[in-house]
N, C-alpha and C. Protein backbone atom coordinates (compact mmCIF):
# COMPACT_ATOMS: atom_id res chain seq x y z
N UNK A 1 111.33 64.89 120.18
CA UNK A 1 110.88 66.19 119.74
C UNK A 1 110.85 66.22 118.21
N UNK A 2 110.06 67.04 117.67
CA UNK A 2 109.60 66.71 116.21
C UNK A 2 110.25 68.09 115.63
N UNK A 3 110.49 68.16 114.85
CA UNK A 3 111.02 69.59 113.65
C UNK A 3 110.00 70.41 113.96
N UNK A 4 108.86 70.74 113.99
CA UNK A 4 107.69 71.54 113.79
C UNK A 4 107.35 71.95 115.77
N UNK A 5 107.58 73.23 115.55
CA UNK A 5 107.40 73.77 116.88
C UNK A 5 106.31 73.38 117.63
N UNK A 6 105.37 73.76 116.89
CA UNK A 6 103.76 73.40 116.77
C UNK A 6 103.49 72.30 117.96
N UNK A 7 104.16 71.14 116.88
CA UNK A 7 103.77 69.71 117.37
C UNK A 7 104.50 69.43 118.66
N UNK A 8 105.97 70.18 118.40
CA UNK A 8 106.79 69.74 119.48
C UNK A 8 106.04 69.99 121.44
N UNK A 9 105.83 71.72 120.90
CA UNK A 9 104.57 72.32 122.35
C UNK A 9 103.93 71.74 122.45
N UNK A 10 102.87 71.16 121.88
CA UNK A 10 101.43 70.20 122.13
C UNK A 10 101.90 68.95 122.78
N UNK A 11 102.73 68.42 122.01
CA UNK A 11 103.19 66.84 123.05
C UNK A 11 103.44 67.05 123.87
N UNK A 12 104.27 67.81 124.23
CA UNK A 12 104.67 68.67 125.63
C UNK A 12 103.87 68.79 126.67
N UNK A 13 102.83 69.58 126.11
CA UNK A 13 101.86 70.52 127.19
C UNK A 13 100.98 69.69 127.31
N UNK A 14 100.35 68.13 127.16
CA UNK A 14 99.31 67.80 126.94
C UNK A 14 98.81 67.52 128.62
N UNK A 15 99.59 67.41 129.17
CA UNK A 15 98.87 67.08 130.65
C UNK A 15 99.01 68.82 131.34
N UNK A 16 100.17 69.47 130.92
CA UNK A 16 99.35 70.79 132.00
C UNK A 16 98.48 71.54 131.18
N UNK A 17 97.45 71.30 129.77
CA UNK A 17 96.97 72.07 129.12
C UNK A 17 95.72 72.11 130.54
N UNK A 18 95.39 71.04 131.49
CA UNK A 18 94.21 70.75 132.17
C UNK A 18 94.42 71.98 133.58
N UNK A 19 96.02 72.80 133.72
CA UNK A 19 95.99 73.60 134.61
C UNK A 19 95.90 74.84 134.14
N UNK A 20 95.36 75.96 135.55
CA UNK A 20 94.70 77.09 135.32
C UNK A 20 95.56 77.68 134.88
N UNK A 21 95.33 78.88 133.68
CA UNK A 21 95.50 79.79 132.90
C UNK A 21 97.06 80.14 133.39
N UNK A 22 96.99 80.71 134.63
CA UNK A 22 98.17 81.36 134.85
C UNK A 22 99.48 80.30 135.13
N UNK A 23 98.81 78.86 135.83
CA UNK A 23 99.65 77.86 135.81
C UNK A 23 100.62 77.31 134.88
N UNK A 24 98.92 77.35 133.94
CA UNK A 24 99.90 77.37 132.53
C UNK A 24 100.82 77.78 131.62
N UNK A 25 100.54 78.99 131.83
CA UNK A 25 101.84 79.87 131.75
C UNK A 25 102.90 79.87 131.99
N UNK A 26 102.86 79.42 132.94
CA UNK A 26 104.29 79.61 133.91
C UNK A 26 104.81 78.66 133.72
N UNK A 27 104.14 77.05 133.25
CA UNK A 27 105.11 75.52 132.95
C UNK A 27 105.30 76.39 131.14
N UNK A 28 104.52 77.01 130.69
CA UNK A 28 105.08 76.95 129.30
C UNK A 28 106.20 78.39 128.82
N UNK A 29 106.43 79.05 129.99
CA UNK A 29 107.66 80.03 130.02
C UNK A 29 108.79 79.30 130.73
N UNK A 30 108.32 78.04 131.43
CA UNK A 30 109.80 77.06 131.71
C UNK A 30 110.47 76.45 130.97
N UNK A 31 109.39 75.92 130.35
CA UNK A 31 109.60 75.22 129.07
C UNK A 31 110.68 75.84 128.07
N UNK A 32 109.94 76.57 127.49
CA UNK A 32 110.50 77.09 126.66
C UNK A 32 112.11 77.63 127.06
N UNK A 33 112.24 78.19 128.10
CA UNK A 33 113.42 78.77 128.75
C UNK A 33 114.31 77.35 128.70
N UNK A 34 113.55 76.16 128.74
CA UNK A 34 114.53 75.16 129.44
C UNK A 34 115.14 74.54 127.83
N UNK A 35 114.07 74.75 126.95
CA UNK A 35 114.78 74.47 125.47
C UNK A 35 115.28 75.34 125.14
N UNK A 36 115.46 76.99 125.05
CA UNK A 36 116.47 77.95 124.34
C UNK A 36 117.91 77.32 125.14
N UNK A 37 117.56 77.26 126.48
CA UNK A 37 118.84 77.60 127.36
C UNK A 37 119.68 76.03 126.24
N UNK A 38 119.18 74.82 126.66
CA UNK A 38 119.48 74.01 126.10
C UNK A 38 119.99 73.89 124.69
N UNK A 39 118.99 74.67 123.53
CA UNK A 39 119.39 74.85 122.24
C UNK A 39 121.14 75.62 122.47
N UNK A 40 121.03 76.36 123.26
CA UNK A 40 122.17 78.10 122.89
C UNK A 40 123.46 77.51 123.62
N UNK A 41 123.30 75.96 124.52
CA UNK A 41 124.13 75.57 124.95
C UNK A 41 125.26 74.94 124.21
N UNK A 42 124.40 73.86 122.72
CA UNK A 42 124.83 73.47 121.56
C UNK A 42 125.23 74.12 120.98
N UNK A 43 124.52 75.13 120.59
CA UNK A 43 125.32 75.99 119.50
C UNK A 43 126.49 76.62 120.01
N UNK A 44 126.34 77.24 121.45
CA UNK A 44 127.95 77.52 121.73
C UNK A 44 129.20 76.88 121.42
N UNK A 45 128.48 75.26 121.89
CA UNK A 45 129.63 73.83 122.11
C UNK A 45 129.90 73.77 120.26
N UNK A 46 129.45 74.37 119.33
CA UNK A 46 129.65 74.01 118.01
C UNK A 46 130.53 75.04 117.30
N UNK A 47 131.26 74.83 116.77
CA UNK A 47 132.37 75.63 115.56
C UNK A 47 133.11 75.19 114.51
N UNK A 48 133.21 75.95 113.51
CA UNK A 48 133.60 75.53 112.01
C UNK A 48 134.61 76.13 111.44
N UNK A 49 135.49 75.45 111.27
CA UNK A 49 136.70 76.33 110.43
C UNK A 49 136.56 76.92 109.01
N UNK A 50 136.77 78.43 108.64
CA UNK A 50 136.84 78.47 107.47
C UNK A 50 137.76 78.15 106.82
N UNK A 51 137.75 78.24 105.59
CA UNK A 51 138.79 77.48 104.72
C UNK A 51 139.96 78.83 104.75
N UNK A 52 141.35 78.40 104.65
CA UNK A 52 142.00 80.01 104.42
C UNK A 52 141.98 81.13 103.15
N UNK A 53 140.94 80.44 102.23
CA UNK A 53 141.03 81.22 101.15
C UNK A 53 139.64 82.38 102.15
N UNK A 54 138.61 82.11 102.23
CA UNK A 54 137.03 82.39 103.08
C UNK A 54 138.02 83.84 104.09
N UNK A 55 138.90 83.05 105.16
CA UNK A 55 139.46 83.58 105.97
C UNK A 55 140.06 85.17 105.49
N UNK A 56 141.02 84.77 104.19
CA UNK A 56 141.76 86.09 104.38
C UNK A 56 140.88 86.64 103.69
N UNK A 57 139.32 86.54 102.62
CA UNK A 57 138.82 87.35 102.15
C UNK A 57 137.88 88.25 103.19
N UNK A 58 137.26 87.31 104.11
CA UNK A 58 136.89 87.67 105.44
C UNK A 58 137.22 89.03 106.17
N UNK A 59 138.57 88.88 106.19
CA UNK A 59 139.51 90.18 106.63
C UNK A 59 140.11 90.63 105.75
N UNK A 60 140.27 91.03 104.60
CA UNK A 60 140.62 91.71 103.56
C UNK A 60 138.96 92.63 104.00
N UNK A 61 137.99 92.02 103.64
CA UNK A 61 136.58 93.13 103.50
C UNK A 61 136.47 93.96 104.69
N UNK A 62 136.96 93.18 105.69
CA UNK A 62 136.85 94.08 107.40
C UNK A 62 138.00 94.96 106.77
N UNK A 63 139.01 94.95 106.71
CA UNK A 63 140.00 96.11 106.56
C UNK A 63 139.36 97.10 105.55
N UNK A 64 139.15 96.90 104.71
CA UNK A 64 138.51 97.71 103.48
C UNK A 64 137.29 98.77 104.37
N UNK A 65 136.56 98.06 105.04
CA UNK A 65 135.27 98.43 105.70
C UNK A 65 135.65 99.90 106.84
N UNK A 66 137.05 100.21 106.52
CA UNK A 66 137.92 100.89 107.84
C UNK A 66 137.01 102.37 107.77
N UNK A 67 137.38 102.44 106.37
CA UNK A 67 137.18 104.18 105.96
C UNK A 67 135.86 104.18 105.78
N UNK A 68 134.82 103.81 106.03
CA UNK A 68 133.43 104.18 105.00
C UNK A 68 132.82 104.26 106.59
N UNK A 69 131.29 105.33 106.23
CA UNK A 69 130.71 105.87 106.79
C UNK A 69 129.68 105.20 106.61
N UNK A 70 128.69 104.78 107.58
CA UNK A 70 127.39 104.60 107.71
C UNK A 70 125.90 105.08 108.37
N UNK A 71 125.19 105.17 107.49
CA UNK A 71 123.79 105.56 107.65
C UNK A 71 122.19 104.86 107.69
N UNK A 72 121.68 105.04 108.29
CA UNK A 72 120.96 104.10 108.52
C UNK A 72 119.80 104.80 107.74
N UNK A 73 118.61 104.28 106.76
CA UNK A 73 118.03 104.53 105.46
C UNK A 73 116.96 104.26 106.25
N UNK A 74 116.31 102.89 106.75
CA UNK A 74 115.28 102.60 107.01
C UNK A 74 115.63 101.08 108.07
N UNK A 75 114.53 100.38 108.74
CA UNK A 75 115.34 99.07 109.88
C UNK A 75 115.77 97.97 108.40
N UNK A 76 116.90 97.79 108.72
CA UNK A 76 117.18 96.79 108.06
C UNK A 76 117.92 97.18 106.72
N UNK A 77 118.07 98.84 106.24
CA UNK A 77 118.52 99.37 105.22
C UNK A 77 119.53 100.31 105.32
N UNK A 78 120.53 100.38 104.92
CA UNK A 78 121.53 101.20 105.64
C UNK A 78 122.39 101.95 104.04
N UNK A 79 122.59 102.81 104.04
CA UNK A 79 123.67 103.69 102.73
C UNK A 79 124.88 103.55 103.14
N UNK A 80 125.68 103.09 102.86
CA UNK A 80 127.26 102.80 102.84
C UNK A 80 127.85 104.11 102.37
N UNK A 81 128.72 104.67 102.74
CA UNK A 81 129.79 106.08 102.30
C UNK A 81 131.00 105.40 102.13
N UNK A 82 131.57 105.55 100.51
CA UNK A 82 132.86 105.18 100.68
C UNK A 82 133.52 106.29 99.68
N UNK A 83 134.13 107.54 100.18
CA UNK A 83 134.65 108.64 99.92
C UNK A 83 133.19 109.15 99.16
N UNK A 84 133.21 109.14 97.79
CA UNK A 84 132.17 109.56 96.77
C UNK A 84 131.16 108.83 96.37
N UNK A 85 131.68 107.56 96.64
CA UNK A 85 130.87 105.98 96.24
C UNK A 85 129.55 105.81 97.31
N UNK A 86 128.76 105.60 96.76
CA UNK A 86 127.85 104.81 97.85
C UNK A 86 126.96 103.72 97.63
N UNK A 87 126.91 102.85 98.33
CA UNK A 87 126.19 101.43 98.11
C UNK A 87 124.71 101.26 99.45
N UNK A 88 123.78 100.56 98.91
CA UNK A 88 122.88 99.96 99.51
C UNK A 88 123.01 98.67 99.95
N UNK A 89 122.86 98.80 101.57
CA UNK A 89 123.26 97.35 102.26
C UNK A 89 121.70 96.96 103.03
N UNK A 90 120.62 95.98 102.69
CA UNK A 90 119.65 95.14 102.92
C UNK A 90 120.41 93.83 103.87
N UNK A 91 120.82 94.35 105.30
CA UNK A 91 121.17 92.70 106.19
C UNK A 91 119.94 91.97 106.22
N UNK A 92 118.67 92.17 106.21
CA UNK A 92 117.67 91.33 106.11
C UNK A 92 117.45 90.34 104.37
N UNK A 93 117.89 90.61 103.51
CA UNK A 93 117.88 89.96 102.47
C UNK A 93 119.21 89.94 102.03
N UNK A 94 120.37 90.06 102.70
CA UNK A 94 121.86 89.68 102.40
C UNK A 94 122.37 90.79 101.02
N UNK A 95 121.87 91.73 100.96
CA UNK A 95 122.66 92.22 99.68
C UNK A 95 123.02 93.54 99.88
N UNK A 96 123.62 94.38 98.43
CA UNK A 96 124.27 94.95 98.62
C UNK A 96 124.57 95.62 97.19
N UNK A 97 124.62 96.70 96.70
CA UNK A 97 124.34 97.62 95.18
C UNK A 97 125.86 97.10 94.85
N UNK A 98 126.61 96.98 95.84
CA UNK A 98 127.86 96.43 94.60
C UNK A 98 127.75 94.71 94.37
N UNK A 99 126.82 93.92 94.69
CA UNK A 99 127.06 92.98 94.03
C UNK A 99 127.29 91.73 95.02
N UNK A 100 128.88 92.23 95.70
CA UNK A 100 129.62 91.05 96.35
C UNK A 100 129.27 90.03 97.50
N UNK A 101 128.43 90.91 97.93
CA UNK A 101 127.37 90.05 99.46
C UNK A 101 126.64 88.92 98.55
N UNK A 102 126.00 89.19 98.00
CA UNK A 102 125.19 88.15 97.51
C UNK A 102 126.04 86.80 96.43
N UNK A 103 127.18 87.69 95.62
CA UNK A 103 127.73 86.53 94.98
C UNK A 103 128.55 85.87 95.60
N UNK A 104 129.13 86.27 96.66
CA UNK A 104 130.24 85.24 97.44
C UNK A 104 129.68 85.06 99.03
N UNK A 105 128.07 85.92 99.44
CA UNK A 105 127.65 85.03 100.49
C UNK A 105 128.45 85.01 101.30
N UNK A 106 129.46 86.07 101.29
CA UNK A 106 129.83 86.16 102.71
C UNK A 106 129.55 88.03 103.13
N UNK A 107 129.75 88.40 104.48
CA UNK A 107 129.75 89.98 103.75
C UNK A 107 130.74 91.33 103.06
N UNK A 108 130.29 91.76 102.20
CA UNK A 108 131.08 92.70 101.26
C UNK A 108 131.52 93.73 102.58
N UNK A 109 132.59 94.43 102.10
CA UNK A 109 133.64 95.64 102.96
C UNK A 109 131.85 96.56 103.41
N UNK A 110 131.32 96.59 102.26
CA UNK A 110 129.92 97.88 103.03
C UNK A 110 129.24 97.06 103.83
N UNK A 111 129.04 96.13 103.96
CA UNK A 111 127.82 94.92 104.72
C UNK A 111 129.09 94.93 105.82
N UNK A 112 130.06 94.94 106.10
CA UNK A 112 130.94 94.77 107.35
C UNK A 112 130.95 96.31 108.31
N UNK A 113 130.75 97.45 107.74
CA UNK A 113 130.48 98.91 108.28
C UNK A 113 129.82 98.91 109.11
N UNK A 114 128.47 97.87 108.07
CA UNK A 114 127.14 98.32 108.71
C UNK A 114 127.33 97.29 109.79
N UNK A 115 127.35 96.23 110.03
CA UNK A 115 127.17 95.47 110.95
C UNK A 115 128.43 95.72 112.15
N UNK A 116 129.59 96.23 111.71
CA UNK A 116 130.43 97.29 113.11
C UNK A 116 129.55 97.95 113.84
N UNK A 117 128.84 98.84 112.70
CA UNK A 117 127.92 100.26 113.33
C UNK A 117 126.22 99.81 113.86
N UNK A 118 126.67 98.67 113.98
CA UNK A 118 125.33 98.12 114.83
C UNK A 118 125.48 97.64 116.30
């Protein structure tokens, strides 16, 4: 199987591309089912330790994340409430108006709210 989806389907499908429409369908919704199932099997079987510095900052931000209120702005945009404070959390582009999501790439106490309150 090749990196490129593309190529990977075509090698695949080249002998049932010759069956009818609906046939086809149905080998290429197996297919596919038979590589997610397969992919999601690996990734289960896979895990990574964080380091303990990663770890307790990890849960330092979840605890922090206790008190603040969340709102949802627009899909993918959410306003963080923290007493008077409020921050902009983007989970689709990782960031966040205070800063910390993006410089330490993991998520900030407001990026942990929002993704509770999801």
């Amino acid at each position: 199987m090749t990196s490129n989806i593309a190529k990977s389907i075509n090698a695949t499908n080249k002998d049932a591309r010759e069956l009818p429409v609906m046939r086809l369908l149905e080998y290429m919704t197996n297919l596919l089912q038979q590589w997610n199932n397969k992919n999601r099997k690996s990734a289960m079987e896979t895990s990574t330790e964080l380091g303990e510095k990663y770890d307790r900052l990890l849960r330092e931000n979840l605890i922090a994340s206790e008190q603040m209120t969340v709102r949802p702005a627009m899909e993918k945009l959410y306003t963080v409430f923290e007493g008077v404070r409020r921050n902009i959390v983007c989970l689709e582009e990782g960031t966040c108006s205070c800063g910390k999501f993006q410089m330490d790439e993991l998520p900030c106490p407001h990026a942990w709210a929002v993704l509770k309150n999801q």
